[in-house]
Protein backbone atom coordinates (compact mmCIF):
# COMPACT_ATOMS: atom_id res chain seq x y z
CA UNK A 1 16.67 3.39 -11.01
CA UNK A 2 14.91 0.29 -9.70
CA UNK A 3 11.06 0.73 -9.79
CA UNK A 4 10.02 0.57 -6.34
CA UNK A 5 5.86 -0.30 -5.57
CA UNK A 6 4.21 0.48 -2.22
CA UNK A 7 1.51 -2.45 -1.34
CA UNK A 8 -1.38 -0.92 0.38
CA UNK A 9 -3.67 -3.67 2.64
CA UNK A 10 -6.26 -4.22 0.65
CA UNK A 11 -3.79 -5.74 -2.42
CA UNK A 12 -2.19 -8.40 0.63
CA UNK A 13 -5.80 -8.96 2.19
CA UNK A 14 -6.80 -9.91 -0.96
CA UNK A 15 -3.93 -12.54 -1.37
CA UNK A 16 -5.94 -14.29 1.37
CA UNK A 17 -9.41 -13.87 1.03
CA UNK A 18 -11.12 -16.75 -0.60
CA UNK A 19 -14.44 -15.15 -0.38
CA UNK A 20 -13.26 -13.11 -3.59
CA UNK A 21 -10.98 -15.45 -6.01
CA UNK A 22 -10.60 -13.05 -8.90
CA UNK A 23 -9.09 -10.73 -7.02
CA UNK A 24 -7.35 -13.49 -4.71
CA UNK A 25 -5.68 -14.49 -8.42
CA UNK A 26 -4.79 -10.92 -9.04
CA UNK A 27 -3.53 -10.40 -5.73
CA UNK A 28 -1.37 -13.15 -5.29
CA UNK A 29 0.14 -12.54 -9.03
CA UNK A 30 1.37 -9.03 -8.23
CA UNK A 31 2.42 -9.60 -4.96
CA UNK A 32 5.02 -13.13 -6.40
CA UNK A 33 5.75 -10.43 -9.38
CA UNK A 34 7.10 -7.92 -6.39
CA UNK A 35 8.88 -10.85 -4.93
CA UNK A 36 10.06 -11.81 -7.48
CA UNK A 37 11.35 -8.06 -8.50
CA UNK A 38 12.50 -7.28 -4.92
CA UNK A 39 10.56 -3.99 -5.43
CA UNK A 40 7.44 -4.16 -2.76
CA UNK A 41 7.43 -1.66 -0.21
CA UNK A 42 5.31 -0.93 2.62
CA UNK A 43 4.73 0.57 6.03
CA UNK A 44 4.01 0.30 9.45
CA UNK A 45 0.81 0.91 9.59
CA UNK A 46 -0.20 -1.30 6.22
CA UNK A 47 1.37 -4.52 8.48
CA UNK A 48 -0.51 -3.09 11.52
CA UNK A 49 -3.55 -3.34 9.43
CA UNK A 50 -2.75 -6.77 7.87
CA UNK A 51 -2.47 -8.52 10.32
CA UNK A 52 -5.48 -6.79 12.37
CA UNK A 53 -7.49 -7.75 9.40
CA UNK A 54 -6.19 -11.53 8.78
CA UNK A 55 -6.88 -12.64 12.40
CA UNK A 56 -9.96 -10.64 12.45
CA UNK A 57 -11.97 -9.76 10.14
CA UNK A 58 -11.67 -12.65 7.74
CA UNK A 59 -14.20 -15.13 7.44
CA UNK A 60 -12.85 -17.44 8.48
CA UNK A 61 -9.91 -15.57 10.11
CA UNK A 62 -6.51 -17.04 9.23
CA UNK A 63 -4.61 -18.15 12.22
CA UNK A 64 -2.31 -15.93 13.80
CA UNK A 65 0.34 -17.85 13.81
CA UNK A 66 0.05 -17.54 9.74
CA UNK A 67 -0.71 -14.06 9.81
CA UNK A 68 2.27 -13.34 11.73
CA UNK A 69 4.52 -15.65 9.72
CA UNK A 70 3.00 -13.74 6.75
CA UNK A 71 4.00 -10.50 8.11
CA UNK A 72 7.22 -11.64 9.10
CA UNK A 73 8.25 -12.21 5.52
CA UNK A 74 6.67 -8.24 4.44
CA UNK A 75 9.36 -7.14 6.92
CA UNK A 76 11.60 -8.57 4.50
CA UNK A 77 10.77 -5.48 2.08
CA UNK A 78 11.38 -2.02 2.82
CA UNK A 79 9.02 -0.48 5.51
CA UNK A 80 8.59 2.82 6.04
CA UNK A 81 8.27 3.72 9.35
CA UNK A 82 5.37 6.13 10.87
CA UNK A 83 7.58 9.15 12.14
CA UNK A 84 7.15 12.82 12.84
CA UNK A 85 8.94 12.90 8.97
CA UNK A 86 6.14 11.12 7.40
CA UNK A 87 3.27 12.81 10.19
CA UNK A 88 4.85 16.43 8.54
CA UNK A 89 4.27 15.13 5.16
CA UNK A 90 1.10 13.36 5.14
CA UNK A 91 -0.79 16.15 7.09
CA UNK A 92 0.24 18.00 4.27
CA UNK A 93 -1.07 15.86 2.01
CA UNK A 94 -4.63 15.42 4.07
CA UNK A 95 -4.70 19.42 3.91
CA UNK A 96 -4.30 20.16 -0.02
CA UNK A 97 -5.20 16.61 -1.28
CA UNK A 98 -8.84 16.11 0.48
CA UNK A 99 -8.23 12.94 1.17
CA UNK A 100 -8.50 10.95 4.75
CA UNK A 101 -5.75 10.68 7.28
CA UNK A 102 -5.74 7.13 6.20
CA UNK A 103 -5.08 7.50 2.83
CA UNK A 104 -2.29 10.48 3.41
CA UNK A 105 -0.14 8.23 5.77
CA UNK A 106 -0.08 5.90 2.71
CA UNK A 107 1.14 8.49 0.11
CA UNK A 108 3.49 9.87 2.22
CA UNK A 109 5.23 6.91 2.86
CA UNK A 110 5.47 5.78 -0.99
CA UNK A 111 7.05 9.25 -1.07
CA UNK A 112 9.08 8.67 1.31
CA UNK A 113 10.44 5.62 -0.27
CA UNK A 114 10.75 7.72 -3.10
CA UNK A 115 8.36 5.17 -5.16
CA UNK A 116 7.08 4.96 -8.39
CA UNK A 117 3.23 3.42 -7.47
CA UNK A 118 1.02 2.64 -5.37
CA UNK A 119 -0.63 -0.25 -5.73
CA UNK A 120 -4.02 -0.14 -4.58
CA UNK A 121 -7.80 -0.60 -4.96
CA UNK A 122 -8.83 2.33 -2.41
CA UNK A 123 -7.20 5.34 -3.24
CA UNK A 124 -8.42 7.71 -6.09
CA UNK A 125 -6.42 8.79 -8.52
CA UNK A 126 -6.85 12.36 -8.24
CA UNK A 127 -4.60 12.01 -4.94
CA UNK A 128 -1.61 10.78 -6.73
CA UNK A 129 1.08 13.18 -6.45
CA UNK A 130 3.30 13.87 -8.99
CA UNK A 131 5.96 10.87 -10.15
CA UNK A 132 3.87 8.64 -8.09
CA UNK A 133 1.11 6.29 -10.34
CA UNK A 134 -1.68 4.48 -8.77
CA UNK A 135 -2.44 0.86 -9.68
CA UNK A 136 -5.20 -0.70 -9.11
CA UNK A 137 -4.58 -5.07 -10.22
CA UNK A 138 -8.74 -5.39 -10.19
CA UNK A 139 -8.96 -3.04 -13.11
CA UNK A 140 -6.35 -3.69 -15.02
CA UNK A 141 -6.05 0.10 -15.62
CA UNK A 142 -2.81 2.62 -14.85
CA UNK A 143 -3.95 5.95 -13.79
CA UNK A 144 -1.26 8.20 -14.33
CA UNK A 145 -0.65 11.43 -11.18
CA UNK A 146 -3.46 13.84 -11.28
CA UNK A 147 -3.06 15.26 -8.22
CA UNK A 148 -1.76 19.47 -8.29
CA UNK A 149 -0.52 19.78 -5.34
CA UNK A 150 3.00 20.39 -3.46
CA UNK A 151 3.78 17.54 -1.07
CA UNK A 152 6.17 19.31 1.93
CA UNK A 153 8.80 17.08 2.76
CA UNK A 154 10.63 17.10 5.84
């Protein structure tokens, strides 16, 4: 089986923000590694937030011409879409994993990509459902699944 690694935004905001070049470095490293692997995955609402946060919230703001060309080539890996499958399965995350809606729709779709990590800085590793490890490239740590919980899916 092919690992498969589900990018959350922070790890591809990163890959852009000069403001922080450590984790620019690390960002940019994992994210050519993926590439290079044909193993990133992400969603619809991770290149929502992307490109929300490239254009505007950066300081400066890459252009959007970039940002789009940027997200253009993430379309290239497998994205999960937000449907009523993954709504079913991340509201039953956000019930028995205490975690934000935010954070659910992100675990349910690396479930539903049936992937092996999530690469992240935001999530805690007490959500991490079972099979699924979280990653965080700023630490340099791997924090295997903690989390006890049945995720339903539909």
């Amino acid at each position: 089986m092919t690992e498969k690694y589900f990018v959350d935004t922070n790890i591809l905001v990163y890959a852009h923000d000069e403001v922080y070049p450590y984790r620019m470095a690390e960002a940019q490293e994992w994210i050519a590694r993926l590439w290079t692997n044909r193993s990133g995955v992400v969603s619809t609402q991770v290149l929502k937030e992307f490109y929300n946060v490239l254009t505007r919230k950066l300081s400066p703001p890459v252009s959007r011409e970039l940002a789009r060309e940027e997200a253009r080539d993430l379309m290239t890996w497998q994205v999960i879409e937000s449907d009523s499958h993954l709504f079913e399965t991340a509201w039953s995350i956000e019930s028995s994993g205490h975690c934000s809606w935010w954070d659910a729709l992100i675990i349910a779709a690396a479930q539903h990509a049936n992937c092996t990590a999530i690469v992240s800085e935001d999530l805690g590793e007490h959500l991490m459902p079972a099979g699924i490890q979280l990653i965080n490239p700023f630490s340099n740590i791997l924090h295997e699944a903690a989390a006890g919980y049945d995720v339903r899916r539909a």
